[in-house]
Protein backbone atom coordinates (compact mmCIF):
# COMPACT_ATOMS: atom_id res chain seq x y z
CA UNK A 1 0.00 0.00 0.00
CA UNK A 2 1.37 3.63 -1.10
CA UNK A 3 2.49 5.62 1.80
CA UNK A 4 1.68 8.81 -0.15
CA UNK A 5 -1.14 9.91 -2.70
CA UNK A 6 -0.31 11.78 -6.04
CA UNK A 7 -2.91 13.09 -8.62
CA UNK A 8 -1.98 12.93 -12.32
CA UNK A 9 -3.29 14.60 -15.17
CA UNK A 10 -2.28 14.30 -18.94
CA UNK A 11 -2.43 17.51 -21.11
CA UNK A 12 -4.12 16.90 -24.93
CA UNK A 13 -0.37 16.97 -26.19
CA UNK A 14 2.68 16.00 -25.38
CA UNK A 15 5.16 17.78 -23.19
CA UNK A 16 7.35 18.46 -20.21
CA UNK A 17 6.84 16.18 -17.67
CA UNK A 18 6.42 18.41 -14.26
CA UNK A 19 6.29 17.38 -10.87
CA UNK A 20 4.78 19.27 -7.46
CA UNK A 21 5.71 18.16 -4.29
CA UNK A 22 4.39 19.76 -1.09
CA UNK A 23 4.46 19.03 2.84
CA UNK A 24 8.32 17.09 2.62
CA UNK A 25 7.91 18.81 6.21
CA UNK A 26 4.88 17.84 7.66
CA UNK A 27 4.45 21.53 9.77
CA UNK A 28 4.77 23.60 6.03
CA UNK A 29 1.50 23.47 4.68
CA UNK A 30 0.83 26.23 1.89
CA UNK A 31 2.47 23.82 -0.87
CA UNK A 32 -0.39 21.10 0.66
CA UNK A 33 -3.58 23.86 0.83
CA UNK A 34 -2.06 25.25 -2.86
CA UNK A 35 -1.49 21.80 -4.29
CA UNK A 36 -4.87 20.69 -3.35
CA UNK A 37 -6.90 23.69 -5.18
CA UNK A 38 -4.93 23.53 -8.34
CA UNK A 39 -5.97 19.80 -8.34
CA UNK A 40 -9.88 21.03 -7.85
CA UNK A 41 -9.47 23.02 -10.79
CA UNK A 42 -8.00 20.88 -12.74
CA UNK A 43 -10.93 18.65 -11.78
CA UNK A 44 -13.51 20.98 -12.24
CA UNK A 45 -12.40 21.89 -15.68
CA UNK A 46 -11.33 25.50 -14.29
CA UNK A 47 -7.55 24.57 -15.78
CA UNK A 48 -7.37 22.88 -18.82
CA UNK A 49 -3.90 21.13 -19.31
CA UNK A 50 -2.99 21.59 -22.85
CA UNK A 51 0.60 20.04 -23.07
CA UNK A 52 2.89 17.70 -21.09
CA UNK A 53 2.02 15.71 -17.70
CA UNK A 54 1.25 17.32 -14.27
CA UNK A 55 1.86 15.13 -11.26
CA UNK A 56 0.94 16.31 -7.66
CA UNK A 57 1.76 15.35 -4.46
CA UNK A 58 0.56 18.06 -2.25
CA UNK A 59 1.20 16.05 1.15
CA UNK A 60 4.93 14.23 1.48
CA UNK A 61 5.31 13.15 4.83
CA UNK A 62 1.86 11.96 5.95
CA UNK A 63 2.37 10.65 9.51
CA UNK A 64 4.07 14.25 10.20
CA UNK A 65 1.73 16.62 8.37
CA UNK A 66 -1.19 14.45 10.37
CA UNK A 67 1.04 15.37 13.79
CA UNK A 68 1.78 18.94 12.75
CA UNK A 69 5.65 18.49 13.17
CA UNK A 70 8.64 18.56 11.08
CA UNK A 71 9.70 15.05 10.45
CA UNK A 72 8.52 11.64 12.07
CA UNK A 73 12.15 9.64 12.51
CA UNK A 74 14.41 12.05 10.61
CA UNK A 75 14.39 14.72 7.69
CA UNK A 76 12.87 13.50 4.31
CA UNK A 77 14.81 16.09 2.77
CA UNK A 78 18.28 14.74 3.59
CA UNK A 79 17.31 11.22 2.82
CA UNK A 80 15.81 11.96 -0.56
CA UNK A 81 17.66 8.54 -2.14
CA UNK A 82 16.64 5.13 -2.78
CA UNK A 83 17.02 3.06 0.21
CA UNK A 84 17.70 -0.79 -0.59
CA UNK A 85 17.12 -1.82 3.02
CA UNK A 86 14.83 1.50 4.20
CA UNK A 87 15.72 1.93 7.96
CA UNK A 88 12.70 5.04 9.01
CA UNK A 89 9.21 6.31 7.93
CA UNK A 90 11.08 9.13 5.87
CA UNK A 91 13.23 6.11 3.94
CA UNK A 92 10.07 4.31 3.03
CA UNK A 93 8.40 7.47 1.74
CA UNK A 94 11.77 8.54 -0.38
CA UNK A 95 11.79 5.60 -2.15
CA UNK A 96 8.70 6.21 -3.45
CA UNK A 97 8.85 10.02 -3.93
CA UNK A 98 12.17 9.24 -5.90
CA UNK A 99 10.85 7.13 -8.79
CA UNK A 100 8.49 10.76 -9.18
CA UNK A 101 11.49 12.37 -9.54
CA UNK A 102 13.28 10.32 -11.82
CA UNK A 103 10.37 10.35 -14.58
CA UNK A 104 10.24 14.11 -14.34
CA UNK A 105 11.98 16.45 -16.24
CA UNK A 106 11.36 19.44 -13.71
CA UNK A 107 10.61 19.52 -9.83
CA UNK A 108 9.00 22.10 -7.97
CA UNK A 109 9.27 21.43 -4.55
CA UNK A 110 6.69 24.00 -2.10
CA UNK A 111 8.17 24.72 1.40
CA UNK A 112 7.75 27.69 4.17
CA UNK A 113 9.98 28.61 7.01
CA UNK A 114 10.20 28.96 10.59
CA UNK A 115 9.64 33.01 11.15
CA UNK A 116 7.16 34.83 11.30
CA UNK A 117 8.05 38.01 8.59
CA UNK A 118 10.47 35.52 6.85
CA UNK A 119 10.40 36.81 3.23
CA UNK A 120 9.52 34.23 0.03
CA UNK A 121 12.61 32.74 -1.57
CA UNK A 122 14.11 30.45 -3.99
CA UNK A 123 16.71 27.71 -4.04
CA UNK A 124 18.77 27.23 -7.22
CA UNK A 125 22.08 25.11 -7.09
CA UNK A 126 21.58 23.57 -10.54
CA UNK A 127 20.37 26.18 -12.96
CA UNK A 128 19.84 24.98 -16.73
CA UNK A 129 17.27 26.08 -19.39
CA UNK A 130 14.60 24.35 -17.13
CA UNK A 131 14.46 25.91 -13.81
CA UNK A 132 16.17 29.21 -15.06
CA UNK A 133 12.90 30.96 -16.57
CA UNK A 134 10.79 29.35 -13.77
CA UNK A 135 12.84 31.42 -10.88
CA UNK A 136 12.75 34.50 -12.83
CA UNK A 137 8.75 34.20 -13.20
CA UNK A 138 8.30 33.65 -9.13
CA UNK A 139 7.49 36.50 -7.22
CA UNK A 140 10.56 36.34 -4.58
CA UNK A 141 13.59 39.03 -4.39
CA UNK A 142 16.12 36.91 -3.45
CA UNK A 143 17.51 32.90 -5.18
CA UNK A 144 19.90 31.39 -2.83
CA UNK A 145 22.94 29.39 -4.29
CA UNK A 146 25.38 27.02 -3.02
CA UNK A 147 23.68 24.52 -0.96
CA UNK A 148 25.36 20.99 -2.17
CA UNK A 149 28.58 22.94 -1.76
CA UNK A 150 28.19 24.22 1.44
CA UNK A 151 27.33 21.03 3.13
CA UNK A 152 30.35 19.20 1.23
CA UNK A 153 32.86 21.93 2.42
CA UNK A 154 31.69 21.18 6.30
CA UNK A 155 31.86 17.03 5.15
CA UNK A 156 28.42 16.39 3.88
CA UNK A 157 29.65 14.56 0.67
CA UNK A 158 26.21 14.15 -1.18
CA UNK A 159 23.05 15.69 -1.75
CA UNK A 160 19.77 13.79 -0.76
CA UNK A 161 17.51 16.64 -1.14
CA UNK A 162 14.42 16.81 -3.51
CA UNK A 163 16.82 19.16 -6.17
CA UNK A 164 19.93 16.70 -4.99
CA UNK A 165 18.04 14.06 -6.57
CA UNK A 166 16.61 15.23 -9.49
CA UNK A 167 20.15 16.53 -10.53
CA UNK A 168 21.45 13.18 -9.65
CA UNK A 169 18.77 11.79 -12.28
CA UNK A 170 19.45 14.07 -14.70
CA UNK A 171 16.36 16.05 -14.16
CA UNK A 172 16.35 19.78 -12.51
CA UNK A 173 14.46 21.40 -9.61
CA UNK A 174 14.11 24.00 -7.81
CA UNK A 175 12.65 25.01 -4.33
CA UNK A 176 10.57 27.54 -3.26
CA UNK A 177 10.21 28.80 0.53
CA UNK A 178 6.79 30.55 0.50
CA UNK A 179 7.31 32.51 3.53
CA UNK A 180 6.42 32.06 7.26
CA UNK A 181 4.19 28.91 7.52
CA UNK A 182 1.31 30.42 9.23
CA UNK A 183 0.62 33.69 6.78
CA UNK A 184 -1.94 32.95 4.57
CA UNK A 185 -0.17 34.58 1.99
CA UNK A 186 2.14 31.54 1.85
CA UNK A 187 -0.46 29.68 0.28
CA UNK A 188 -1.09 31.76 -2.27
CA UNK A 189 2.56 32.25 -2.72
CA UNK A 190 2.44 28.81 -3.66
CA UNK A 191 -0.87 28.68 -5.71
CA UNK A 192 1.06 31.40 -7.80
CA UNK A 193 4.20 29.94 -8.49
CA UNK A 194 2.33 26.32 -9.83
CA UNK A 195 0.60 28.77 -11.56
CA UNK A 196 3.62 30.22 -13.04
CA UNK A 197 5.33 27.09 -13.67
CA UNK A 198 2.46 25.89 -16.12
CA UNK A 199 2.49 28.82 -17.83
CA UNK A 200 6.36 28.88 -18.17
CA UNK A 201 6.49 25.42 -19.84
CA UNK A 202 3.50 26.11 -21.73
CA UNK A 203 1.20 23.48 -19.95
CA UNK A 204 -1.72 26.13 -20.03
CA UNK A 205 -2.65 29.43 -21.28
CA UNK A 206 -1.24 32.80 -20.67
CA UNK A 207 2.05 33.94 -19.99
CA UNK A 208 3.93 34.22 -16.71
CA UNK A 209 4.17 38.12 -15.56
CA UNK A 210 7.27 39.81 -15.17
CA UNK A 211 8.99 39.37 -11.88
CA UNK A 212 11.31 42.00 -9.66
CA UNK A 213 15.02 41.29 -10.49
CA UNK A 214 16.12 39.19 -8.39
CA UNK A 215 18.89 39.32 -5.15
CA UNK A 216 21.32 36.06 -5.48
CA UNK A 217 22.68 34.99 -2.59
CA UNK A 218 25.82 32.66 -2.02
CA UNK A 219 25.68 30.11 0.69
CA UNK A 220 28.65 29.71 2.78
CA UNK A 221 28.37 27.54 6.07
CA UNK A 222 25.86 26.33 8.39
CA UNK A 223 25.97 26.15 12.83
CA UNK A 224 24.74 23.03 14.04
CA UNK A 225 23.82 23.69 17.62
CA UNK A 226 25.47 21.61 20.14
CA UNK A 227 24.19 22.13 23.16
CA UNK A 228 21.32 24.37 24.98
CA UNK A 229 21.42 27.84 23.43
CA UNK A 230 19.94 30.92 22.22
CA UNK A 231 19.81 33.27 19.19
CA UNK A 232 20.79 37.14 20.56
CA UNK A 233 18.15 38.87 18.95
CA UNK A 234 15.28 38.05 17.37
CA UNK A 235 16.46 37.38 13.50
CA UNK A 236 14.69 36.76 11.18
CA UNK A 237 15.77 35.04 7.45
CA UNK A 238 18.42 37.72 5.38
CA UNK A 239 19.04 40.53 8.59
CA UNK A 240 21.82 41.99 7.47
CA UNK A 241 24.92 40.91 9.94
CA UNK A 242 28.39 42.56 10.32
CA UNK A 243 31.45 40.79 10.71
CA UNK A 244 32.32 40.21 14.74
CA UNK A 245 28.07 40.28 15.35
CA UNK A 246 27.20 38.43 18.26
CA UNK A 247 24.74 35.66 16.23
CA UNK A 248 24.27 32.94 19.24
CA UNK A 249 25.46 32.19 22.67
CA UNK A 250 25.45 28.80 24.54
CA UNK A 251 24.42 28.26 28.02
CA UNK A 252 28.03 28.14 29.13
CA UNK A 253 28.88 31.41 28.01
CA UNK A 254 30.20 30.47 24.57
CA UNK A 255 29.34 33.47 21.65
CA UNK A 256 28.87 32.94 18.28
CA UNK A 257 29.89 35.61 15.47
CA UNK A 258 29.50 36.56 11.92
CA UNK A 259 32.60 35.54 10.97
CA UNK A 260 32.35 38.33 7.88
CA UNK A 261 29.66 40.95 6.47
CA UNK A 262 26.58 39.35 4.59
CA UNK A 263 23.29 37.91 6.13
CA UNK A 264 22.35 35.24 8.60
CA UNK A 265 20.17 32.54 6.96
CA UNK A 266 17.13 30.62 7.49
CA UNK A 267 17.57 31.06 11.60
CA UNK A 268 16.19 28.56 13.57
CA UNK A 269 14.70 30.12 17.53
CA UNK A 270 13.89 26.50 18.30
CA UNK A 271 16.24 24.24 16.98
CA UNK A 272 16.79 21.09 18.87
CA UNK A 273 20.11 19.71 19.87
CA UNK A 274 22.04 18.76 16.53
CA UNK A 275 20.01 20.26 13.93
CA UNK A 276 20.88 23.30 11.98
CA UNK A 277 20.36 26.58 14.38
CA UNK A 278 21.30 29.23 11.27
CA UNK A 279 23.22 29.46 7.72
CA UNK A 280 25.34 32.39 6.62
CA UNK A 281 25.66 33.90 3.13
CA UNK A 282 26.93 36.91 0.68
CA UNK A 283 25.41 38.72 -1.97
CA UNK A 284 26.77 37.42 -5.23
CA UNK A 285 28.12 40.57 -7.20
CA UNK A 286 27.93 40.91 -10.69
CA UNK A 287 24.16 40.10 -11.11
């Protein structure tokens, strides 16, 4: 018996084979509420698929989207891989959000963050003529780069993401972080940016509007927190941090700094033991 439920539907031509994924993280729920009315249009004959194939998968992780948390046993999106001998819940469901993956050409993958006032952004750490015009169509500022790279530099060798995968199949994706999870404008973030991407590959009618020029961002390391801690202000996702900026002290006394100028990423208030507490970046120059 599947573990997860995806809706298909076959435009009157041939085409780019597109994937949506939403809910990987069981608490990030505008990709499942934006996921779920594109399919009841689609069903109700209020979008008519012309070209290509549109599969769906508005809800991920099941067990943790039904519990309102994060993960069940561990991250589904560092474990995105087929697992011969599958070891958690999150194994089981990558192996069969992978095969997905494999048979399609593009991925959009729908996530939100942890802050509340966190603005909408991309990820792009693969770009090619696929997933190039579909970031420039969303409605976000800022693309953040360097991801894969990142985690090898600080010894993660490989990358089991949702885009790790697809580029390991040949395929491209990119991610999209709709904002805070709670704002309803998340959702129609979302709802927007399927939108866009149908329109972009020419699935439907109409053509994608013109977007704000985008911010890139480089990605340079990540802070695991080790122990019982706290953030020193209340940041939210691309402050603006100076080099020598107290980012995060431990219990014991111990103070984290921006080790140069650029912005703190993707902070974490509640991060448990382990888990990534914040990421750091620059702004690329030159674009």
């Amino acid at each position: 018996m599947s573990l997860i439920e995806k809706y298909v539907f076959n435009g009157e031509n041939n085409g780019l084979n597109l994937l949506i994924l939403g809910c990987v993280h069981g608490n990030e729920t505008a990709g499942v509420k934006a996921g779920l009315k594109v399919i009841s249009e689609l069903q109700q004959g209020k979008i008519k698929l012309k070209n290509g194939r549109l599969t769906i998968v508005p809800v991920c992780n099941p067990e943790a989207y039904k519990k309102g948390v994060r993960s069940v046993e561990e991250n589904l999106n560092r474990v995105m891989k087929i697992h011969q001998n599958p070891q958690s819940y999150e194994q089981r469901l990558a192996n069969e959000i992978c095969p997905l993956i494999k048979e399609s050409r593009m991925l959009l993958d729908l996530h939100s963050t942890h802050c509340q006032g966190d603005v909408p952004f991309a990820f792009c750490d693969y770009a090619d003529e696929y997933n190039t015009p579909l970031i420039n169509a969303l409605d976000v500022d800022y693309v953040l780069e360097g991801w894969p790279a990142m985690y090898a530099a600080q010894g993660e060798i490989s990358d089991f993401s949702t885009e790790g995968y697809a580029h390991f199949c040949g395929n491209t994706g990119t991610t999209l972080e709709c904002g805070y999870h709670n704002e309803p404008e998340a959702e129609n973030i979302a709802y927007n940016a399927i939108l866009s991407a149908l329109k972009v590959y020419g699935m439907i009618d109409g053509e994608a509007a013109p977007k704000p020029q985008k911010t890139h961002i480089q990605m340079h390391s990540y802070v695991i927190k080790k122990h019982n801690g706290r953030l020193c202000r209340n940041y939210k996702h691309l402050d603006e941090v100076q080099k020598g900026q107290a980012l995060a002290v431990y219990e014991n006394g111990e103070m984290l700094s921006a080790p140069f100028d650029g912005y703190i990423l993707l902070p974490n208030h509640t991060a448990e033991i382990g888990t990534e507490w914040y990421y750091l970046g620059t702004k690329k120059q030159g674009l």
